[in-house]
N, C-alpha and C. Protein backbone atom coordinates (compact mmCIF):
# COMPACT_ATOMS: atom_id res chain seq x y z
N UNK A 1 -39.00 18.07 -36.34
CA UNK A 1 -38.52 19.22 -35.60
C UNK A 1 -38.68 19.02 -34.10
N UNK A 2 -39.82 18.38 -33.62
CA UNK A 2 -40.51 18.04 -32.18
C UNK A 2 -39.27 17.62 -31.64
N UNK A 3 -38.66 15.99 -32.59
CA UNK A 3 -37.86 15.61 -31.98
C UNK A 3 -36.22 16.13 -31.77
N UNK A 4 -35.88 16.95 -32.78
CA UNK A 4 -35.15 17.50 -32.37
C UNK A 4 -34.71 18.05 -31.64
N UNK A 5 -35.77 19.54 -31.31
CA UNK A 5 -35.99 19.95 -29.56
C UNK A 5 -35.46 19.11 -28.66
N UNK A 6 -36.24 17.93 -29.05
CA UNK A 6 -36.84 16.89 -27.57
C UNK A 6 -34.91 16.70 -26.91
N UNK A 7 -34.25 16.46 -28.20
CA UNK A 7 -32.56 15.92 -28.05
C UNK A 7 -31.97 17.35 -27.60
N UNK A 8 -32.65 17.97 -28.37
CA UNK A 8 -31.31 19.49 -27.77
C UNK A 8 -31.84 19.71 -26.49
N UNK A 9 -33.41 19.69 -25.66
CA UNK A 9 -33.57 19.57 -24.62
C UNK A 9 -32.69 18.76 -23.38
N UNK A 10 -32.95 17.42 -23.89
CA UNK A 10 -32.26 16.11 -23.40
C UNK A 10 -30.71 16.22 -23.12
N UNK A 11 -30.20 16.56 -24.65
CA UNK A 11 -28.48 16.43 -24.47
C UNK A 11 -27.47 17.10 -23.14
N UNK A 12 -28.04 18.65 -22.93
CA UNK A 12 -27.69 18.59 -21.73
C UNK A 12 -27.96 18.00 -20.30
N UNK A 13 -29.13 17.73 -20.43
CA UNK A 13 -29.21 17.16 -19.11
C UNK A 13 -28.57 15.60 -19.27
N UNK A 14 -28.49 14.86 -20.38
CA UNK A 14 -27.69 13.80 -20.58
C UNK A 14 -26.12 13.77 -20.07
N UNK A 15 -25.61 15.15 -20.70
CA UNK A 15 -23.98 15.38 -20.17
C UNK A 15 -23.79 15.68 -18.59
N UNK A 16 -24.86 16.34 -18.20
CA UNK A 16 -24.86 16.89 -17.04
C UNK A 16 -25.07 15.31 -15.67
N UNK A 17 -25.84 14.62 -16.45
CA UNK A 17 -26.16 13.41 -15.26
C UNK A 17 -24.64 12.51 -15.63
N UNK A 18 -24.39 12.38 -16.79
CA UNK A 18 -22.99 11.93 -16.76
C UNK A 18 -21.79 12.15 -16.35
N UNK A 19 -21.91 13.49 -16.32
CA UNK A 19 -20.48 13.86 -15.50
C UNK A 19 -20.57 13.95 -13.84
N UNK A 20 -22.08 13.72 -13.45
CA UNK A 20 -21.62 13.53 -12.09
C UNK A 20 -21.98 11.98 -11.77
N UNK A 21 -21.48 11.15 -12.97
CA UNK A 21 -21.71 9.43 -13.13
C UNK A 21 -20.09 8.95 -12.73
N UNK A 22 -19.39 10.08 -12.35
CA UNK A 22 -17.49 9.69 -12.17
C UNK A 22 -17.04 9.76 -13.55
N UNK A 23 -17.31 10.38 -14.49
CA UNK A 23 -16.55 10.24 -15.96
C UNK A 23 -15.27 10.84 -15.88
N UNK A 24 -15.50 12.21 -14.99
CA UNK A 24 -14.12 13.28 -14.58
C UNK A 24 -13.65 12.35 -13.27
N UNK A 25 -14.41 12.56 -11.97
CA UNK A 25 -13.52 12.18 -11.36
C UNK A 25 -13.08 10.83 -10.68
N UNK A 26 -13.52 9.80 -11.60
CA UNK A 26 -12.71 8.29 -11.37
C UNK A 26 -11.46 8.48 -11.92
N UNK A 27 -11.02 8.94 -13.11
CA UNK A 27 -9.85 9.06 -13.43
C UNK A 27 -8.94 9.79 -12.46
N UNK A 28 -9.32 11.02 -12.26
CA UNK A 28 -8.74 11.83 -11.40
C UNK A 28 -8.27 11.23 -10.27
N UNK A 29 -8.85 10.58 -9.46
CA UNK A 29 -8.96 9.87 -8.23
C UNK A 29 -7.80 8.65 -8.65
N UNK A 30 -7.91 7.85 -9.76
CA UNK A 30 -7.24 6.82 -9.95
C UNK A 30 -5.73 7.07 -10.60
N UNK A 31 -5.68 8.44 -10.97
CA UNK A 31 -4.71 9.16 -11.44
C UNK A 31 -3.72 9.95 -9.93
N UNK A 32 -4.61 10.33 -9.31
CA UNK A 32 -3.30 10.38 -7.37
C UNK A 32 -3.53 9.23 -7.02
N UNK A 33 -3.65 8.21 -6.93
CA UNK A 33 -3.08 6.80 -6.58
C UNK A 33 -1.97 6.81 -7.72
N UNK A 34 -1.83 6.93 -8.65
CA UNK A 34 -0.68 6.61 -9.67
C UNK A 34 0.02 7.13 -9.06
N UNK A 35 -0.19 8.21 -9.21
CA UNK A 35 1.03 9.26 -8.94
C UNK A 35 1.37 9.17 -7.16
N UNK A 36 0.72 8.79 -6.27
CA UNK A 36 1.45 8.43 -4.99
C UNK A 36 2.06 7.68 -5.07
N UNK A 37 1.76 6.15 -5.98
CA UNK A 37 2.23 4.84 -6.18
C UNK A 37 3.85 5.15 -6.85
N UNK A 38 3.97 6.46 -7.42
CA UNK A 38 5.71 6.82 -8.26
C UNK A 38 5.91 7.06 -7.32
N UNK A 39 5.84 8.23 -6.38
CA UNK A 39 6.66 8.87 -4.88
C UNK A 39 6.91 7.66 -4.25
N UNK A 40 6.13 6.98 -3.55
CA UNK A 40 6.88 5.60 -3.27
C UNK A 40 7.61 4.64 -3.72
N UNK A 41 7.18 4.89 -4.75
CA UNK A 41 8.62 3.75 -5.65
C UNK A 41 9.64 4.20 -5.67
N UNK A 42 9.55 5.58 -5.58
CA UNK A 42 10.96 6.41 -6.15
C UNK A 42 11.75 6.49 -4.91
N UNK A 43 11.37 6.77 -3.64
CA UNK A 43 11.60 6.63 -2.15
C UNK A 43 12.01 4.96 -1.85
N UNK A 44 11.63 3.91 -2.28
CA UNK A 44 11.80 2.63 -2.15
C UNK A 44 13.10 2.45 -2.95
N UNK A 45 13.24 2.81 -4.02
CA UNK A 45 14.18 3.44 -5.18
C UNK A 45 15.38 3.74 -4.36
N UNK A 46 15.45 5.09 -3.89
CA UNK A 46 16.46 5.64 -3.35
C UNK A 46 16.97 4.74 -1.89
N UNK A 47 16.24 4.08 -1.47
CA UNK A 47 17.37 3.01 0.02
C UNK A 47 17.62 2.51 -0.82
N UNK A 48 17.18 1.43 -1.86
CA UNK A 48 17.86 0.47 -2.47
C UNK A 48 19.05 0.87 -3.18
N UNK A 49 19.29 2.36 -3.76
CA UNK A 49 20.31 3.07 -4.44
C UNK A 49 21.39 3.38 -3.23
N UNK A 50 21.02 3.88 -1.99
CA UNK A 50 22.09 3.65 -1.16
C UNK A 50 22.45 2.80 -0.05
N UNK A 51 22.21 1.59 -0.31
CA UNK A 51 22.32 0.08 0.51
C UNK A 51 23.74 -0.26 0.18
N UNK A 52 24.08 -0.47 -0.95
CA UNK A 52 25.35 -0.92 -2.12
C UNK A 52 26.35 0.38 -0.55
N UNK A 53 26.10 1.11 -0.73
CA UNK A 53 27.46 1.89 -0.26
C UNK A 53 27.74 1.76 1.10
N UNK A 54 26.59 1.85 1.67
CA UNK A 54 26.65 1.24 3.42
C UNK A 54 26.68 0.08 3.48
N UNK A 55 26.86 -1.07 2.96
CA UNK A 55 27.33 -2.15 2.78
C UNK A 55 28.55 -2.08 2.40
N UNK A 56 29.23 -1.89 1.46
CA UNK A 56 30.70 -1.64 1.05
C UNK A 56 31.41 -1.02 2.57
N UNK A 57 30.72 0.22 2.93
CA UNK A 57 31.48 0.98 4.10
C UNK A 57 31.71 -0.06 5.24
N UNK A 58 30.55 -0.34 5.87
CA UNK A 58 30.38 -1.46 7.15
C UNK A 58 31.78 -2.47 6.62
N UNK A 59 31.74 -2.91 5.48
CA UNK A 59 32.44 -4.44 5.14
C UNK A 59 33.75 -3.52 5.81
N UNK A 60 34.44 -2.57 5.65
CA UNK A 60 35.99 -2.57 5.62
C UNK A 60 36.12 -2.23 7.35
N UNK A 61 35.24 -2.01 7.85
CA UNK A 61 35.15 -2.26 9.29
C UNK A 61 34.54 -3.17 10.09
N UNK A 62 33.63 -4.15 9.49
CA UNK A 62 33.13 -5.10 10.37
C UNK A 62 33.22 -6.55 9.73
N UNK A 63 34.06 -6.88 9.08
CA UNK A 63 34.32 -7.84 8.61
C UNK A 63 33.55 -9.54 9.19
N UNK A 64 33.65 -9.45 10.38
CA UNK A 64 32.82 -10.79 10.77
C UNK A 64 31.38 -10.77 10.93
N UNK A 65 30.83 -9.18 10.67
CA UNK A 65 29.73 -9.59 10.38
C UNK A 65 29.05 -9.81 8.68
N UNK A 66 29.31 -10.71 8.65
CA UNK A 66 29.15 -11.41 7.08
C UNK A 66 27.80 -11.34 6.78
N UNK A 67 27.17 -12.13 7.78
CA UNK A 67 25.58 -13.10 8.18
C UNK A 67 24.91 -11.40 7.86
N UNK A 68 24.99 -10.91 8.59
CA UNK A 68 23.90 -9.41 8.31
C UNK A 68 24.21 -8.53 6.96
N UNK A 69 25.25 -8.46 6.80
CA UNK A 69 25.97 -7.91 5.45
C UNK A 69 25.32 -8.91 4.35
N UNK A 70 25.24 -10.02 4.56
CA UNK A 70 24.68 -10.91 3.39
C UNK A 70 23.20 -10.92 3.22
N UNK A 71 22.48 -11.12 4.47
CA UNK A 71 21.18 -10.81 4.73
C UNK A 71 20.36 -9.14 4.04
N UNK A 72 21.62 -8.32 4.10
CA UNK A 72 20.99 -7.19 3.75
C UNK A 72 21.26 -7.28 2.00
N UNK A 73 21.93 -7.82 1.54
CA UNK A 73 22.07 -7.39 0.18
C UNK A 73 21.38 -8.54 -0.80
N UNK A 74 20.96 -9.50 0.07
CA UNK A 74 19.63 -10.69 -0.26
C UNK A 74 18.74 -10.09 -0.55
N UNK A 75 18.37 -9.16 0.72
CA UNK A 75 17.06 -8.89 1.12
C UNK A 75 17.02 -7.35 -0.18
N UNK A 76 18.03 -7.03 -0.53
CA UNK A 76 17.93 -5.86 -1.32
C UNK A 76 17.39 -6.18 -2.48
N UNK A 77 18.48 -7.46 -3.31
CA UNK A 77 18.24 -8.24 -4.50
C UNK A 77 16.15 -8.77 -4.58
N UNK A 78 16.14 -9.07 -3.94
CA UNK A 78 14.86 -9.42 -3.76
C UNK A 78 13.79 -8.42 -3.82
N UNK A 79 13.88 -7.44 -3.21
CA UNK A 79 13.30 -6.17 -2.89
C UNK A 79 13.12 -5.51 -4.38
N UNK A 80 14.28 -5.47 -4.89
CA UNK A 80 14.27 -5.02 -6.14
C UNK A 80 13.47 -5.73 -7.62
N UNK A 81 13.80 -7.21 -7.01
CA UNK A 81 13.19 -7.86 -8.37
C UNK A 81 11.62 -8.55 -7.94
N UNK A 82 10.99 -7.32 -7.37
CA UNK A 82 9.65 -7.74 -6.93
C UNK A 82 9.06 -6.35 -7.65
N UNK A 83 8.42 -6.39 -8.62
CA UNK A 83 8.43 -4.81 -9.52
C UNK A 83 6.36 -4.97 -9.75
N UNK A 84 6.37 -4.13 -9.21
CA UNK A 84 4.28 -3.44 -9.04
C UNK A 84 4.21 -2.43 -10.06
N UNK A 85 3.09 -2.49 -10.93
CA UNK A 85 2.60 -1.18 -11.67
C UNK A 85 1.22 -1.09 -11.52
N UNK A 86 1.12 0.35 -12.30
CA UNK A 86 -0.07 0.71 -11.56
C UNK A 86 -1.14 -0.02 -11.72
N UNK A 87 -1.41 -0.99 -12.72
CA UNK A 87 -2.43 -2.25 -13.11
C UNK A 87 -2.06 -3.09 -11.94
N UNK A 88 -1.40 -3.03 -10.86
CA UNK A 88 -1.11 -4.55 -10.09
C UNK A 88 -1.52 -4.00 -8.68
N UNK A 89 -2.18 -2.64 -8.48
CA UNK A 89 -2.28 -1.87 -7.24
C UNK A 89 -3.69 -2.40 -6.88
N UNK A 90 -4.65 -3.38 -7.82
CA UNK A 90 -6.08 -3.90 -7.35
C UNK A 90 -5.47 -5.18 -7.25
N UNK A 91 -4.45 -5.93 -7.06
CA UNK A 91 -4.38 -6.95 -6.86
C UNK A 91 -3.67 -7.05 -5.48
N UNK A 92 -4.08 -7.74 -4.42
CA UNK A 92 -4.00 -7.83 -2.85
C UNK A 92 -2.97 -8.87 -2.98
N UNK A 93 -2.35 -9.95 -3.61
CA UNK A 93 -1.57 -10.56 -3.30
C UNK A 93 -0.06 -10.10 -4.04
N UNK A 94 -0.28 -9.84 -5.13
CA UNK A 94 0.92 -8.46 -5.65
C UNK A 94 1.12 -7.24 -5.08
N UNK A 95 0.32 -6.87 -4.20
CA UNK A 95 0.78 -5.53 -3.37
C UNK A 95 1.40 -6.39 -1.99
N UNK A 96 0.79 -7.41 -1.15
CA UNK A 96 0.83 -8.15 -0.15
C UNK A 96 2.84 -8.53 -0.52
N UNK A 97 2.98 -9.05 -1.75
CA UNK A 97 4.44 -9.61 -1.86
C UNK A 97 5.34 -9.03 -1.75
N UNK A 98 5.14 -7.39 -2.98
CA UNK A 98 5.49 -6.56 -2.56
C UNK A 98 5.90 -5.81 -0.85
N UNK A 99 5.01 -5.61 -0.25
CA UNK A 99 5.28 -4.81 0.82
C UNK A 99 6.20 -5.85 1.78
N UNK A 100 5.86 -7.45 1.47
CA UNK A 100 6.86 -8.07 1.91
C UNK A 100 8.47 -7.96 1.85
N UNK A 101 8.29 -7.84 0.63
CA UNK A 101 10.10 -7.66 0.16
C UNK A 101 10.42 -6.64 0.49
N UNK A 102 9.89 -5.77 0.89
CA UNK A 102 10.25 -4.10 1.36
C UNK A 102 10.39 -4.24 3.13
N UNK A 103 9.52 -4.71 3.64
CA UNK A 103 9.39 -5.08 5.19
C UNK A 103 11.01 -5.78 5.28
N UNK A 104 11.01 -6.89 4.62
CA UNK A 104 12.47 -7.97 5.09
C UNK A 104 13.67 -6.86 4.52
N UNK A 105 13.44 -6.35 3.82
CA UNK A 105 14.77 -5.36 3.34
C UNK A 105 15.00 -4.27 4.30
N UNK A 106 14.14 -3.52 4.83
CA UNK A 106 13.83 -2.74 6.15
C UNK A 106 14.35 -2.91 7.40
N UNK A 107 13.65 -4.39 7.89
CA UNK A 107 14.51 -5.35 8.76
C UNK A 107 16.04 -5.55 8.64
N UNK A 108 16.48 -6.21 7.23
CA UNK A 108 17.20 -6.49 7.71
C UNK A 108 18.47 -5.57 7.73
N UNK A 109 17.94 -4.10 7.34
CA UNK A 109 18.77 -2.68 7.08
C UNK A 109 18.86 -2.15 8.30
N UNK A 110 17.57 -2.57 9.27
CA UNK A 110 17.93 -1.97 10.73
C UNK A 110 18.77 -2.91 11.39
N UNK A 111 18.47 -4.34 11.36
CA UNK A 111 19.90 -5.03 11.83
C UNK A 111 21.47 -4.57 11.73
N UNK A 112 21.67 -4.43 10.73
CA UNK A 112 22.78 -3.86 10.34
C UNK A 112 23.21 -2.41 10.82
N UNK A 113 22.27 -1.62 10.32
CA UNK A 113 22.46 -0.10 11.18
C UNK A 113 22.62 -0.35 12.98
N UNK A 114 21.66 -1.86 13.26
CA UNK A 114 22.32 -1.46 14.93
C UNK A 114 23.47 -2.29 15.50
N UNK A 115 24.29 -2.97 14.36
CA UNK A 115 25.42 -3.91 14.36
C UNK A 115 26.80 -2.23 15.06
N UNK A 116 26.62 -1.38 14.42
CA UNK A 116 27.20 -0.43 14.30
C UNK A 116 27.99 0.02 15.80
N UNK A 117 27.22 0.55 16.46
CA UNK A 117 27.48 0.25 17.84
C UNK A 117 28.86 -0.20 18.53
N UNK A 118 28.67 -1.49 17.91
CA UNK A 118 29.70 -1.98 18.42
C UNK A 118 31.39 -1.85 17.41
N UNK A 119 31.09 -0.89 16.98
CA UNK A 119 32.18 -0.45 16.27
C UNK A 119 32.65 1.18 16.08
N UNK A 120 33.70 1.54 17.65
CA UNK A 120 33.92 2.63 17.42
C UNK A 120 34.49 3.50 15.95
N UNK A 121 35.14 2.61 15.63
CA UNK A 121 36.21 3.17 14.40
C UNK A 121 34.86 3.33 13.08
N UNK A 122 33.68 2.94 13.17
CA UNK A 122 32.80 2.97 12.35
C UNK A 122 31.81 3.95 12.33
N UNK A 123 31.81 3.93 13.96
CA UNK A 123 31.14 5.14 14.61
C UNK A 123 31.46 6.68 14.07
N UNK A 124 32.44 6.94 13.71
CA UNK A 124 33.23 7.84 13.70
C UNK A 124 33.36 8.09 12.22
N UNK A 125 33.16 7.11 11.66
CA UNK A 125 33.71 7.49 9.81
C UNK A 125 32.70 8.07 9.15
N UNK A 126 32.86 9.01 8.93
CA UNK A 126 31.89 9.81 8.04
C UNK A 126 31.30 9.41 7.22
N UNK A 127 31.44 8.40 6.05
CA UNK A 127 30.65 8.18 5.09
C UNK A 127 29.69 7.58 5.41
N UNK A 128 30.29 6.46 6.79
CA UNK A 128 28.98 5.76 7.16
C UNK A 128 27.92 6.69 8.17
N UNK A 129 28.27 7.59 8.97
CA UNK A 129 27.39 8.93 9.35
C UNK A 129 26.86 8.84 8.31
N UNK A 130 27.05 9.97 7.09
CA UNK A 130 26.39 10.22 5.98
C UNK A 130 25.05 9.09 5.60
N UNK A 131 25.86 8.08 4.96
CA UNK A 131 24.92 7.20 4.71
C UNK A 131 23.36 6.83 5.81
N UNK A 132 23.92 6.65 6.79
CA UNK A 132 23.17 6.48 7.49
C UNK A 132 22.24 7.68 8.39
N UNK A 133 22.24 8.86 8.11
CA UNK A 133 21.68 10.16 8.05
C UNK A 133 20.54 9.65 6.66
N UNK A 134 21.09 9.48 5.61
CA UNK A 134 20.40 9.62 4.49
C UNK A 134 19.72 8.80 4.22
N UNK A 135 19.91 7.38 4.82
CA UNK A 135 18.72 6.27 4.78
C UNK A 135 17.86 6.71 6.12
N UNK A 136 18.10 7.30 6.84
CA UNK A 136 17.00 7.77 8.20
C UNK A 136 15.88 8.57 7.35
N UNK A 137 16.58 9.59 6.68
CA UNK A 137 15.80 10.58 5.74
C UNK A 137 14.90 9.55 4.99
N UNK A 138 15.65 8.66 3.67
CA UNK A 138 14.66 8.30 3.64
C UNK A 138 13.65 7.12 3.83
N UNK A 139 13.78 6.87 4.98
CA UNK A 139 12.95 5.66 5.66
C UNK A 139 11.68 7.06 6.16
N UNK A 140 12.05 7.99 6.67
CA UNK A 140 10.94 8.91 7.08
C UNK A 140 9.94 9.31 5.73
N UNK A 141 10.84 9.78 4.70
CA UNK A 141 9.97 10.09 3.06
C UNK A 141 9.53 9.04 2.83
N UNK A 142 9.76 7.29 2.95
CA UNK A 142 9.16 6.32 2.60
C UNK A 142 7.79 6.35 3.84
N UNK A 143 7.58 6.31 4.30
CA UNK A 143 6.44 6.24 5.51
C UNK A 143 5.65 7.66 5.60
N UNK A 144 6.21 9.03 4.97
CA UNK A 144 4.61 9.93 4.54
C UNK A 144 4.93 9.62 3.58
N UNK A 145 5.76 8.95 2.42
CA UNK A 145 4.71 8.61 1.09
C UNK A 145 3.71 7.58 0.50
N UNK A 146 3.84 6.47 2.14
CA UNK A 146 2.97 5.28 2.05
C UNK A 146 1.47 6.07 2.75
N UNK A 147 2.07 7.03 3.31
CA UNK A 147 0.54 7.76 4.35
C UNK A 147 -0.41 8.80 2.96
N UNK A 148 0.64 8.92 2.10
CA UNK A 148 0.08 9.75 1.21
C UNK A 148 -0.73 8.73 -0.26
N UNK A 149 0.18 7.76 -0.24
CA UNK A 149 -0.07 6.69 -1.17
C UNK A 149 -2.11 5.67 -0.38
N UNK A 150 -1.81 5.97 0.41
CA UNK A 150 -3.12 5.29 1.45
C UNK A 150 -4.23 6.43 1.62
N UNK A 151 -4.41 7.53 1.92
CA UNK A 151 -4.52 8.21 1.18
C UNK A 151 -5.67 8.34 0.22
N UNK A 152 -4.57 8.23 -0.71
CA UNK A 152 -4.92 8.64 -2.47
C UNK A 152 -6.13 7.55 -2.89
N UNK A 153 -5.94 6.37 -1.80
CA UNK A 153 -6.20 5.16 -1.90
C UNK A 153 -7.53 4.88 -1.67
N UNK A 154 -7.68 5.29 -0.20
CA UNK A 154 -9.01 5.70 0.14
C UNK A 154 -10.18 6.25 -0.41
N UNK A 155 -8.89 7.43 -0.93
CA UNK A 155 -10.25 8.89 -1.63
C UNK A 155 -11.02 7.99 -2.95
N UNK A 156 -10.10 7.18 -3.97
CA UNK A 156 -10.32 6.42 -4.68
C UNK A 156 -11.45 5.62 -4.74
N UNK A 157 -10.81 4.75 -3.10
CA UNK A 157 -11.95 3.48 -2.89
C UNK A 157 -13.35 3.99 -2.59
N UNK A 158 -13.26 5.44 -2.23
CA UNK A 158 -14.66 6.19 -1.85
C UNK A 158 -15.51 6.52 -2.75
N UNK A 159 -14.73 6.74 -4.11
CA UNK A 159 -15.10 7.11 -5.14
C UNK A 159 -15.81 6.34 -6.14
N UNK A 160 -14.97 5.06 -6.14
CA UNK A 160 -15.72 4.45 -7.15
C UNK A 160 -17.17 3.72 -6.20
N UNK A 161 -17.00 3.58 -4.74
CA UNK A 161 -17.93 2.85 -4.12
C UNK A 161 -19.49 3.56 -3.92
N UNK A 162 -19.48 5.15 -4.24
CA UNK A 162 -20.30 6.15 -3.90
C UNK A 162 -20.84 6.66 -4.90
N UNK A 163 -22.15 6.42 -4.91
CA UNK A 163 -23.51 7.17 -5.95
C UNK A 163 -23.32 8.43 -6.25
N UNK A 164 -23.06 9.06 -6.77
CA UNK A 164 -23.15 9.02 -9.00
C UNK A 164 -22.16 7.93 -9.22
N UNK A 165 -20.92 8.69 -8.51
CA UNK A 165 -19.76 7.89 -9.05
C UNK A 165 -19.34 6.46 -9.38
N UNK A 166 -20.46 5.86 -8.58
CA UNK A 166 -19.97 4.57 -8.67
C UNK A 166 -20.45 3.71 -10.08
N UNK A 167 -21.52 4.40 -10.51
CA UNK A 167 -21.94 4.09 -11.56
C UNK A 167 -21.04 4.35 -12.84
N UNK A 168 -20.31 5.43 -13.43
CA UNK A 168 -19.49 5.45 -14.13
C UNK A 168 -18.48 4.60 -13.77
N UNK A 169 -17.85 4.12 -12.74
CA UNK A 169 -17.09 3.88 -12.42
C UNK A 169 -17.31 2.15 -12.99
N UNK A 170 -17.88 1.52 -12.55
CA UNK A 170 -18.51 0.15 -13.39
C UNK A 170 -18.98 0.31 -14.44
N UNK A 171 -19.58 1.17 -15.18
CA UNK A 171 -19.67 0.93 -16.38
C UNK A 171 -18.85 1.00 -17.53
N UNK A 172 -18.31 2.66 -17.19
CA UNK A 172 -17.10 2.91 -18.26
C UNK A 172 -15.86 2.52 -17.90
N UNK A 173 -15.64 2.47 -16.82
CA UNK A 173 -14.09 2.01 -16.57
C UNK A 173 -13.67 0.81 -15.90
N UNK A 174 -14.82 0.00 -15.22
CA UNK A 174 -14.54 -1.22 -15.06
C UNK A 174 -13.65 -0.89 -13.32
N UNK A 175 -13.79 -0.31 -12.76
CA UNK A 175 -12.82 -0.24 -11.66
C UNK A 175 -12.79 -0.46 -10.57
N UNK A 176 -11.99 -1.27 -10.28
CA UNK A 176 -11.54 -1.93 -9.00
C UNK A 176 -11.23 -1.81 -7.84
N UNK A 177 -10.99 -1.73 -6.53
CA UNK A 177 -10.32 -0.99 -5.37
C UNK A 177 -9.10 -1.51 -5.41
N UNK A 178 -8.05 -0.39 -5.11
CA UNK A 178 -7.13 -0.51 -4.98
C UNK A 178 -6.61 -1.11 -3.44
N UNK A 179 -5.38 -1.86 -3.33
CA UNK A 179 -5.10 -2.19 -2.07
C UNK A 179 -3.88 -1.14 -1.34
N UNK A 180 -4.41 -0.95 -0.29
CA UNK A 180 -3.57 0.04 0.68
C UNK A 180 -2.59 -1.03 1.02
N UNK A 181 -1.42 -0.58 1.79
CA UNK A 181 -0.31 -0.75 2.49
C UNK A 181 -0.73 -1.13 3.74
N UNK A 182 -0.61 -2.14 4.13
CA UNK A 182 -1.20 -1.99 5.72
C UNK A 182 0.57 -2.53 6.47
N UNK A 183 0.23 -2.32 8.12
CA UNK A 183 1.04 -2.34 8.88
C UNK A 183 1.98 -3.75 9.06
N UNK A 184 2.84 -4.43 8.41
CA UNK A 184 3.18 -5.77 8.72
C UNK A 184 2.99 -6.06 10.15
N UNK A 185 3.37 -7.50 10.24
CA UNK A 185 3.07 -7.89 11.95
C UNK A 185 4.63 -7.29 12.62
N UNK A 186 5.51 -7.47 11.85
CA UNK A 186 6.74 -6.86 12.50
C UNK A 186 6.43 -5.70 13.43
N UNK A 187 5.97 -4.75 12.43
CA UNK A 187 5.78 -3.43 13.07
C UNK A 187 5.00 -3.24 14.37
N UNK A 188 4.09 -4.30 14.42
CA UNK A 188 3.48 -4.77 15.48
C UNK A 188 4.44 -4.99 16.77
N UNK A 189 5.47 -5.04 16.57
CA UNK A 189 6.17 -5.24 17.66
C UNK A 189 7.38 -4.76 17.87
N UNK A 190 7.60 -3.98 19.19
CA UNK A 190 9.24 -3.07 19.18
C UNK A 190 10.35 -4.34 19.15
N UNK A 191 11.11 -3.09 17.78
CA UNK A 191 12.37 -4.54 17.81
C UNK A 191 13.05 -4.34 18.86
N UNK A 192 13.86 -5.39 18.88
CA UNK A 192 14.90 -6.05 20.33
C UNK A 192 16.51 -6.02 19.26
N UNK A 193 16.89 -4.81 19.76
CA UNK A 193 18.44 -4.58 19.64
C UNK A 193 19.48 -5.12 20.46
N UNK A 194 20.21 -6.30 20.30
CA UNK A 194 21.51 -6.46 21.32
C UNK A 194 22.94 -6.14 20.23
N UNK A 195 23.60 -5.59 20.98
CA UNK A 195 24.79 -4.79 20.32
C UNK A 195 25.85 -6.20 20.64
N UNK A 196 26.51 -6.43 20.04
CA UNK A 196 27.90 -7.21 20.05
C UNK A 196 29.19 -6.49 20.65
N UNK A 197 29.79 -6.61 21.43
CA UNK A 197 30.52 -5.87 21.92
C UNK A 197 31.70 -6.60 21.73
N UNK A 198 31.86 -7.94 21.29
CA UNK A 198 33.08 -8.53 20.67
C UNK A 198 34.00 -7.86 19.39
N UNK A 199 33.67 -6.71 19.68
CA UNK A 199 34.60 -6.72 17.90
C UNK A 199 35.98 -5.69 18.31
């Protein structure tokens, strides 16, 4: 009977030191990194869904620029078949490749958007307005959902690194830090636009 007590004594304070061991909130924590990690995909998602059409548009007006038109739909192909899940978000050289193929697709989408310029009759056509309204949009939703994805990232890396938590966090779940998004060297530096005025 003694010992019985002794366990019904014990058991709560057993559940009670465990749940503030991260049992609830490592998941939680590792669960908004998931879910920032979709908003950005889905935002990375949507330029790559409208690249195909501002490419088609540009072609029937800028015909000699081939070299950037080709560059951008390389850089798309690529972009696309570079695919992260949420198991690949603790790995620094699969997020690193990633954000690569997204950086050169970026690049070489602003090349192209500032080819434009030099093409009144392009200037003027609505679809390519449109389009290019709607990749502005979302190049802005891609950059707060990398701020939100970094973030999620942090709160995470705080979590599993910090007493109670960190202890559940290595024992029962084995968990890793996730890698943030950091700034490429590009960004490091204002691009240099020259417009073509030959066309």
């Amino acid at each position: 009977m003694t010992r019985l007590r002794r366990f019904g004594l014990l058991a709560p304070l057993a559940a009670i030191s465990l749940a503030g061991c991260g049992l609830n909130s490592v998941p939680t924590a590792e669960e908004k990194v998931n879910a920032a990690w979709g908003d950005l995909q889905a935002d990375y998602q949507r330029r790559a869904d409208l690249i195909p059409n501002l490419v088609e548009t540009v072609k029937g007006y800028a015909q000699q620029e081939k070299t950037v038109l080709t560059q951008v739909t390389e850089a798309r192909a690529k972009a696309t078949s570079i695919q992260l899940n949420a198991n690949d978000l603790s790995d620094p050289a699969k997020v690193q490749a990633f954000q690569n193929a997204q950086s050169q697709l970026g690049g070489s989408l602003g090349r192209l958007l500032a080819t434009f310029e030099a093409y009144p009759d392009l200037k003027s056509n609505e679809n390519f307005l449109t389009l290019q309204s709607q990749l502005e949009g979302t190049e802005n939703r891609i950059e707060i959902a990398r701020r939100d994805y970094n973030e999620a990232v942090r709160q995470y890396n705080t979590t599993i690194r910090t007493f109670p938590d960190a202890v559940g966090a290595k024992i029962f779940y084995g968990s890793k830090p996730k890698v943030p998004f950091e700034a490429t060297a590009e960004a490091q530096r204002a691009p240099s636009v020259t417009f073509n005025t030959a066309g």
